[in-house]
Protein backbone atom coordinates (compact mmCIF):
# COMPACT_ATOMS: atom_id res chain seq x y z
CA UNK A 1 19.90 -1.17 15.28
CA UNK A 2 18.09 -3.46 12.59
CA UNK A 3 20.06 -4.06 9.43
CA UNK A 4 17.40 -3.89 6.98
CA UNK A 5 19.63 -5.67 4.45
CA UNK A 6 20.12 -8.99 6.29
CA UNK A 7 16.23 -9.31 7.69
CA UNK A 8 15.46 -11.97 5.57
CA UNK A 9 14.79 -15.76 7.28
CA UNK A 10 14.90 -18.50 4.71
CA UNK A 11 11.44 -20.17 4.52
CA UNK A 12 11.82 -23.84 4.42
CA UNK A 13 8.40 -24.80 3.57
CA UNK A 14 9.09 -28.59 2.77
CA UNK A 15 9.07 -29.74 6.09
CA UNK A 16 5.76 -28.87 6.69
CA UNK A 17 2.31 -31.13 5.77
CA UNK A 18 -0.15 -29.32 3.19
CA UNK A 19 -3.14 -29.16 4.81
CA UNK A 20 -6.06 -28.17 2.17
CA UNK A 21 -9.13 -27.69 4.55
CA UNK A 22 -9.91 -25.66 7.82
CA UNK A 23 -12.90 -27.74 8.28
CA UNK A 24 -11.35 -29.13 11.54
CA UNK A 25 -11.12 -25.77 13.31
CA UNK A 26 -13.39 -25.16 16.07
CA UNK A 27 -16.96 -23.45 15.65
CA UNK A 28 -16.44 -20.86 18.04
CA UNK A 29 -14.03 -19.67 16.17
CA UNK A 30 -13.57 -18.19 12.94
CA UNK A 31 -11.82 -20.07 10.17
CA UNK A 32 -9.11 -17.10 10.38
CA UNK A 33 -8.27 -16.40 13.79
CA UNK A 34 -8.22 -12.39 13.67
CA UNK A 35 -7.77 -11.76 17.58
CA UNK A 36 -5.90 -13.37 20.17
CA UNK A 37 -6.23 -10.89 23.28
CA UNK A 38 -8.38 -7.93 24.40
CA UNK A 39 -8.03 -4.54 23.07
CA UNK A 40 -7.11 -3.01 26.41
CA UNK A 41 -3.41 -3.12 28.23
CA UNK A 42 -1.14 -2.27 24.87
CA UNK A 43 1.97 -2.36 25.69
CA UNK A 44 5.41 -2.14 23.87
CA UNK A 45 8.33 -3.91 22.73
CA UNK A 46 11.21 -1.11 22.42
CA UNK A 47 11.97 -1.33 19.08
CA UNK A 48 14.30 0.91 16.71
CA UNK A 49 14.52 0.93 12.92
CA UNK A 50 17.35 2.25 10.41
CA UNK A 51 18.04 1.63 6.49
CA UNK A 52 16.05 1.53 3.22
CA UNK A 53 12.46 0.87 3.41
CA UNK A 54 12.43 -0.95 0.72
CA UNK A 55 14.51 -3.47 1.55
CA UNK A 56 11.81 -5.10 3.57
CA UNK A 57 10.08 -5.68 0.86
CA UNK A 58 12.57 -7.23 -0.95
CA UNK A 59 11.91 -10.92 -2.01
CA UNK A 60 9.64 -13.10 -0.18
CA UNK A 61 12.19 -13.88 2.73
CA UNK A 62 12.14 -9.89 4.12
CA UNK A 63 11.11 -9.02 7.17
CA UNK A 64 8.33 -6.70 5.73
CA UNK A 65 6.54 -9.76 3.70
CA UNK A 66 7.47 -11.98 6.81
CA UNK A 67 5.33 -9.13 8.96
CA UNK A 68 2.33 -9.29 6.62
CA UNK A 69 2.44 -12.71 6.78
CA UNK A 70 2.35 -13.14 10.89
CA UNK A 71 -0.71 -10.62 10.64
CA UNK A 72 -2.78 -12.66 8.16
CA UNK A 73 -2.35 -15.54 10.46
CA UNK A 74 -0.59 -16.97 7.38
CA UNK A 75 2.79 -17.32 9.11
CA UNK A 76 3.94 -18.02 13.04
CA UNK A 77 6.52 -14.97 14.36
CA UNK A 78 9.69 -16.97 13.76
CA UNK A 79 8.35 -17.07 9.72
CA UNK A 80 7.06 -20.95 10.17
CA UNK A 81 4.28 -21.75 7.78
CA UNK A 82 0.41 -22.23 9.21
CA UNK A 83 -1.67 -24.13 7.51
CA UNK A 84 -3.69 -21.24 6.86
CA UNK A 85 -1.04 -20.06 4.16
CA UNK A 86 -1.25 -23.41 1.75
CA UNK A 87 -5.12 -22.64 2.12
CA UNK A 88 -7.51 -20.98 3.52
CA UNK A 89 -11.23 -19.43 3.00
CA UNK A 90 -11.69 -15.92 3.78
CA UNK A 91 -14.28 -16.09 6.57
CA UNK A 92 -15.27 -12.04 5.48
CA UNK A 93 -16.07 -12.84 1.88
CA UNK A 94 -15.42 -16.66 1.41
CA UNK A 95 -12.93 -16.55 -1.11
CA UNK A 96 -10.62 -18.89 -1.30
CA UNK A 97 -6.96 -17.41 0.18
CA UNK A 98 -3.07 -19.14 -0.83
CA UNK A 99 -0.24 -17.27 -0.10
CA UNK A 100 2.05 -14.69 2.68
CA UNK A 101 -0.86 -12.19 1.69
CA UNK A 102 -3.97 -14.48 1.98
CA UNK A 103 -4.42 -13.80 -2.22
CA UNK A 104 -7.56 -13.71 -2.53
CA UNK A 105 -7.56 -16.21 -5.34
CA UNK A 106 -5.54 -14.15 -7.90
CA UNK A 107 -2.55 -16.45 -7.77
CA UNK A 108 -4.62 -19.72 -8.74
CA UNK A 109 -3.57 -23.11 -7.29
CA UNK A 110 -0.29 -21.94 -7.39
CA UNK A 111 1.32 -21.28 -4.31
CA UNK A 112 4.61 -19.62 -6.41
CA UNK A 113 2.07 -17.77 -8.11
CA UNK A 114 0.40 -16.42 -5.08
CA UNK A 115 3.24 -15.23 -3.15
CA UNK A 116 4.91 -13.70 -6.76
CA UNK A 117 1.34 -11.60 -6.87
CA UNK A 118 1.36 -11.05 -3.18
CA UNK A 119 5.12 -9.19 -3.38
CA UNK A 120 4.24 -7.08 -6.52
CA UNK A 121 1.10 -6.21 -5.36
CA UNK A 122 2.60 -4.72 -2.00
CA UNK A 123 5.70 -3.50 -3.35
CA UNK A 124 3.41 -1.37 -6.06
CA UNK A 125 1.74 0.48 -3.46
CA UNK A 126 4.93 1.65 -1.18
CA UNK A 127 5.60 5.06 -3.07
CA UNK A 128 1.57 6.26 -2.53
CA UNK A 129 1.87 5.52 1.01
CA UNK A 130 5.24 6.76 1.56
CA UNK A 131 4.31 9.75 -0.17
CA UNK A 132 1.08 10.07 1.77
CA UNK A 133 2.84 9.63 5.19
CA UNK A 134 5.31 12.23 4.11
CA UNK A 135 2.54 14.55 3.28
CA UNK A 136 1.24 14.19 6.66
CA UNK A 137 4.39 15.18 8.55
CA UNK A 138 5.40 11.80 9.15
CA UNK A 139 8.97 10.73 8.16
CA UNK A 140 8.54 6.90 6.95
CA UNK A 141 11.91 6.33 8.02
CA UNK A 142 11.81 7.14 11.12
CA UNK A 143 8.26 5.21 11.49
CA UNK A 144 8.97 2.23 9.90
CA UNK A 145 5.99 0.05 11.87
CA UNK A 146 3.66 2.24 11.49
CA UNK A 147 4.47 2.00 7.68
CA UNK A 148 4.18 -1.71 7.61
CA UNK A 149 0.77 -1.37 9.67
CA UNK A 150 -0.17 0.82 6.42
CA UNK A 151 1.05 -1.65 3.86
CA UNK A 152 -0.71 -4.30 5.76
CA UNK A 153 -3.82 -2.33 5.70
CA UNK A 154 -3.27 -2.30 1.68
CA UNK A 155 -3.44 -5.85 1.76
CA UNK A 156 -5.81 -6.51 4.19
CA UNK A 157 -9.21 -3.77 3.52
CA UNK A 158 -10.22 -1.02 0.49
CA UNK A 159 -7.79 1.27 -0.88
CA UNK A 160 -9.45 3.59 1.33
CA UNK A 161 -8.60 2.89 4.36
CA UNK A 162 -4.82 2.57 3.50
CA UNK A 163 -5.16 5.67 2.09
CA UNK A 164 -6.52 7.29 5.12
CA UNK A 165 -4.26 6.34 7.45
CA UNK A 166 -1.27 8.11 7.34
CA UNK A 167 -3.62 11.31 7.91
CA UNK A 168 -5.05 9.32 11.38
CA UNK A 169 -1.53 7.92 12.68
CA UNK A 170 -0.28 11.87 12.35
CA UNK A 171 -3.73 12.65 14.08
CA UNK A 172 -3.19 10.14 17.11
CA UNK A 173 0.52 11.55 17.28
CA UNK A 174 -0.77 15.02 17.62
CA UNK A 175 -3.43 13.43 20.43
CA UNK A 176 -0.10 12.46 22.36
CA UNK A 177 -0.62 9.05 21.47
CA UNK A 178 2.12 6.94 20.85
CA UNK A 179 3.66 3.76 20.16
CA UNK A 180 0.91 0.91 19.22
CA UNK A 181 -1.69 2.59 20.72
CA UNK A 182 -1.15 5.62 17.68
CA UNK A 183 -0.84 2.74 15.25
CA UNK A 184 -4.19 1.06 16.80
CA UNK A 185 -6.05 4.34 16.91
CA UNK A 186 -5.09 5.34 13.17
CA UNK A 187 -6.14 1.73 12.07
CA UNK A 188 -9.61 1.95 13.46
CA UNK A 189 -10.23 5.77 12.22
CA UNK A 190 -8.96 4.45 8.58
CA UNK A 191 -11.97 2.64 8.54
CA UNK A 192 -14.43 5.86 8.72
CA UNK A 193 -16.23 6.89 5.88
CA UNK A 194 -16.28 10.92 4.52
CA UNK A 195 -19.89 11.08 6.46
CA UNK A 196 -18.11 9.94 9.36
CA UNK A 197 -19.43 6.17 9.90
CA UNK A 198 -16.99 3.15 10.47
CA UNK A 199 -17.44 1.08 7.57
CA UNK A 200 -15.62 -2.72 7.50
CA UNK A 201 -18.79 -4.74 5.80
CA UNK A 202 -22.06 -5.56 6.88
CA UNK A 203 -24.05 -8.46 8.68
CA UNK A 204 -23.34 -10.43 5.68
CA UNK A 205 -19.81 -9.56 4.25
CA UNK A 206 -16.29 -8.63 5.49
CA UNK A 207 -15.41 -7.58 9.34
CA UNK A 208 -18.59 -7.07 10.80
CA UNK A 209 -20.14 -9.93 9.61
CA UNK A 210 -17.64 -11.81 11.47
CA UNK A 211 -17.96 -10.33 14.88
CA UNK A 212 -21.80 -10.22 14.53
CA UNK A 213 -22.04 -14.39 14.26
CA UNK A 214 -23.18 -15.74 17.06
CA UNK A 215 -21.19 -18.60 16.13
CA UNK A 216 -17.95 -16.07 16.97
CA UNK A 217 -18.18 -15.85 20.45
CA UNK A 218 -14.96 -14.85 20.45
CA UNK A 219 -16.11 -11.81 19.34
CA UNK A 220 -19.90 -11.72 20.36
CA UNK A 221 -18.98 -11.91 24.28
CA UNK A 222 -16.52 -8.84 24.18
CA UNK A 223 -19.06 -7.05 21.68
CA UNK A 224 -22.33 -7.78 23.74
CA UNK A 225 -21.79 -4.13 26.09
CA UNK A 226 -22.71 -2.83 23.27
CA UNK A 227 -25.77 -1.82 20.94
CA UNK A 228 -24.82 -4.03 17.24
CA UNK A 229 -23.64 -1.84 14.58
CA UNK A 230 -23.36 1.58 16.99
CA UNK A 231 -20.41 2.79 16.37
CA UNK A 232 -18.94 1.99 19.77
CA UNK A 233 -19.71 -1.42 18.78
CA UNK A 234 -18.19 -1.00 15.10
CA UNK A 235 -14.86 0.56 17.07
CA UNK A 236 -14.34 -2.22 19.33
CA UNK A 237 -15.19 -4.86 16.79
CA UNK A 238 -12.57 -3.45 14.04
CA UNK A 239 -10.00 -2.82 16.86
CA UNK A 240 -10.48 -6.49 18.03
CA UNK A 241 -8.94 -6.98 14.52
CA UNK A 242 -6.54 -4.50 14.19
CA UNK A 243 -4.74 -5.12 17.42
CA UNK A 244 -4.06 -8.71 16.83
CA UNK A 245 -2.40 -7.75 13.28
CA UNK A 246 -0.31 -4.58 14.79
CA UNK A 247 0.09 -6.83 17.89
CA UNK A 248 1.77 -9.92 15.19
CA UNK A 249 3.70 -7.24 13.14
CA UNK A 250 5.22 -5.95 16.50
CA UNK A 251 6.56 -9.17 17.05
CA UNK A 252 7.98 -10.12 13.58
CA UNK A 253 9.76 -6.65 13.94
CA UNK A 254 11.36 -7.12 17.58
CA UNK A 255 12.04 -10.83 17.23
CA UNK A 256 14.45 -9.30 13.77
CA UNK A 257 16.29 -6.24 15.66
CA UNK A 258 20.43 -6.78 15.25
């Protein structure tokens, strides 16, 4: 079982070179890499959880800020600094991103600053989503990655979708899915609006702009089966996404089991 009180890896960040432009990156790609496989074939690491949830949100060194970190592409699994951390600019809305939480700018310059605002901002949303989860049937406890996928939806999308998805990951269990693909299914259907639309952007901002640039062929070759902005095409293109962050988080989360 994981000891939630001893997941913390120290983060030696001074042996590593600040690099202060993605410039260099290539141009089929996007400056943050979101995917790294298909969305087909999930499979499993056998993982177990046990202790206070809030202990992984502890300080900077837990295992839940360590998580959030590996999904932004901010962080390698083993807690090792990208250079996507020091600095980066959001490729959805072009803001400029410092920080385990990609920051968005609200930290400044400073890279303290960033990860101080990055830890209060996550740790100030745990009791709504624990409380929402609970409300759906789900014990957080007992579902402690799917509660991490939540928190990283926090960080990552509107307050919306967070808020939707405890709702969808009790829907997919109910469906008799389980595992990531219940955690994959419930981040997609966070996405969809009241009137039933997926909503993550537009051709010009956020999600969708990035898997409709032709420059992204990463995205634009497994897209092309389908008609641009249906929402077969809005499902796959969000789940492209999706899986590569639940995919990371999986990993921080196995690679820290005692």
């Amino acid at each position: 079982m994981m000891n939630l009180n001893k997941l913390g890896r120290s983060w030696d960040i001074s042996n590593f070179i600040l690099l202060i432009a993605v410039s260099g990156f290539a141009i089929s790609q996007p400056a943050v890499s979101f995917v790294q496989d298909s969305v087909e074939n999930i499979q499993d690491s056998n993982t177990s959880y046990s202790g206070n949830i809030n202990n992984l949100f502890a300080n900077n060194s837990s295992v839940g800020v360590l998580a959030i970190c590996a999904a932004e592409g901010n962080c390698e699994i083993d807690g090792t600094k990208t250079s996507l951390y020091y600095y980066h600019v959001d490729p959805g809305n072009q803001k400029v991103n410092r920080g385990f939480c990609s920051d968005q700018g609200r930290g400044g310059t400073n890279l303290a600053n960033a990860d101080a605002g990055c830890l209060a901002r996550t740790r100030s949303r745990i009791p709504r989503l624990v409380r929402k989860l609970e409300n759906a049937g789900v014990n957080t406890e007992q579902n402690v990655e799917a509660f991490i996928n939540n928190l990283d939806q926090w960080n990552q999308a509107s307050p919306r979708v967070s808020d939707a998805f405890p709702k969808k990951y009790a829907d997919a269990l109910n469906k008799g899915l389980k595992g990531k693909e219940a955690i994959l299914w419930a981040r997609v259907e966070a996405f969809r609006r009241r009137d039933g639309e997926l909503e993550a952007g537009n051709s010009r901002v956020g999600l969708f702009s990035i898997c409709a640039n032709p420059q992204n062929t990463y995205y634009t070759t497994r897209l092309r089966q389908y008609s641009a902005f249906s929402d077969r095409w809005r499902w796959n293109c969000i789940a492209l996404d999706q899986r590569r962050r639940l995919n990371a988080i999986n990993q921080v989360l196995a690679r820290n089991i005692k």
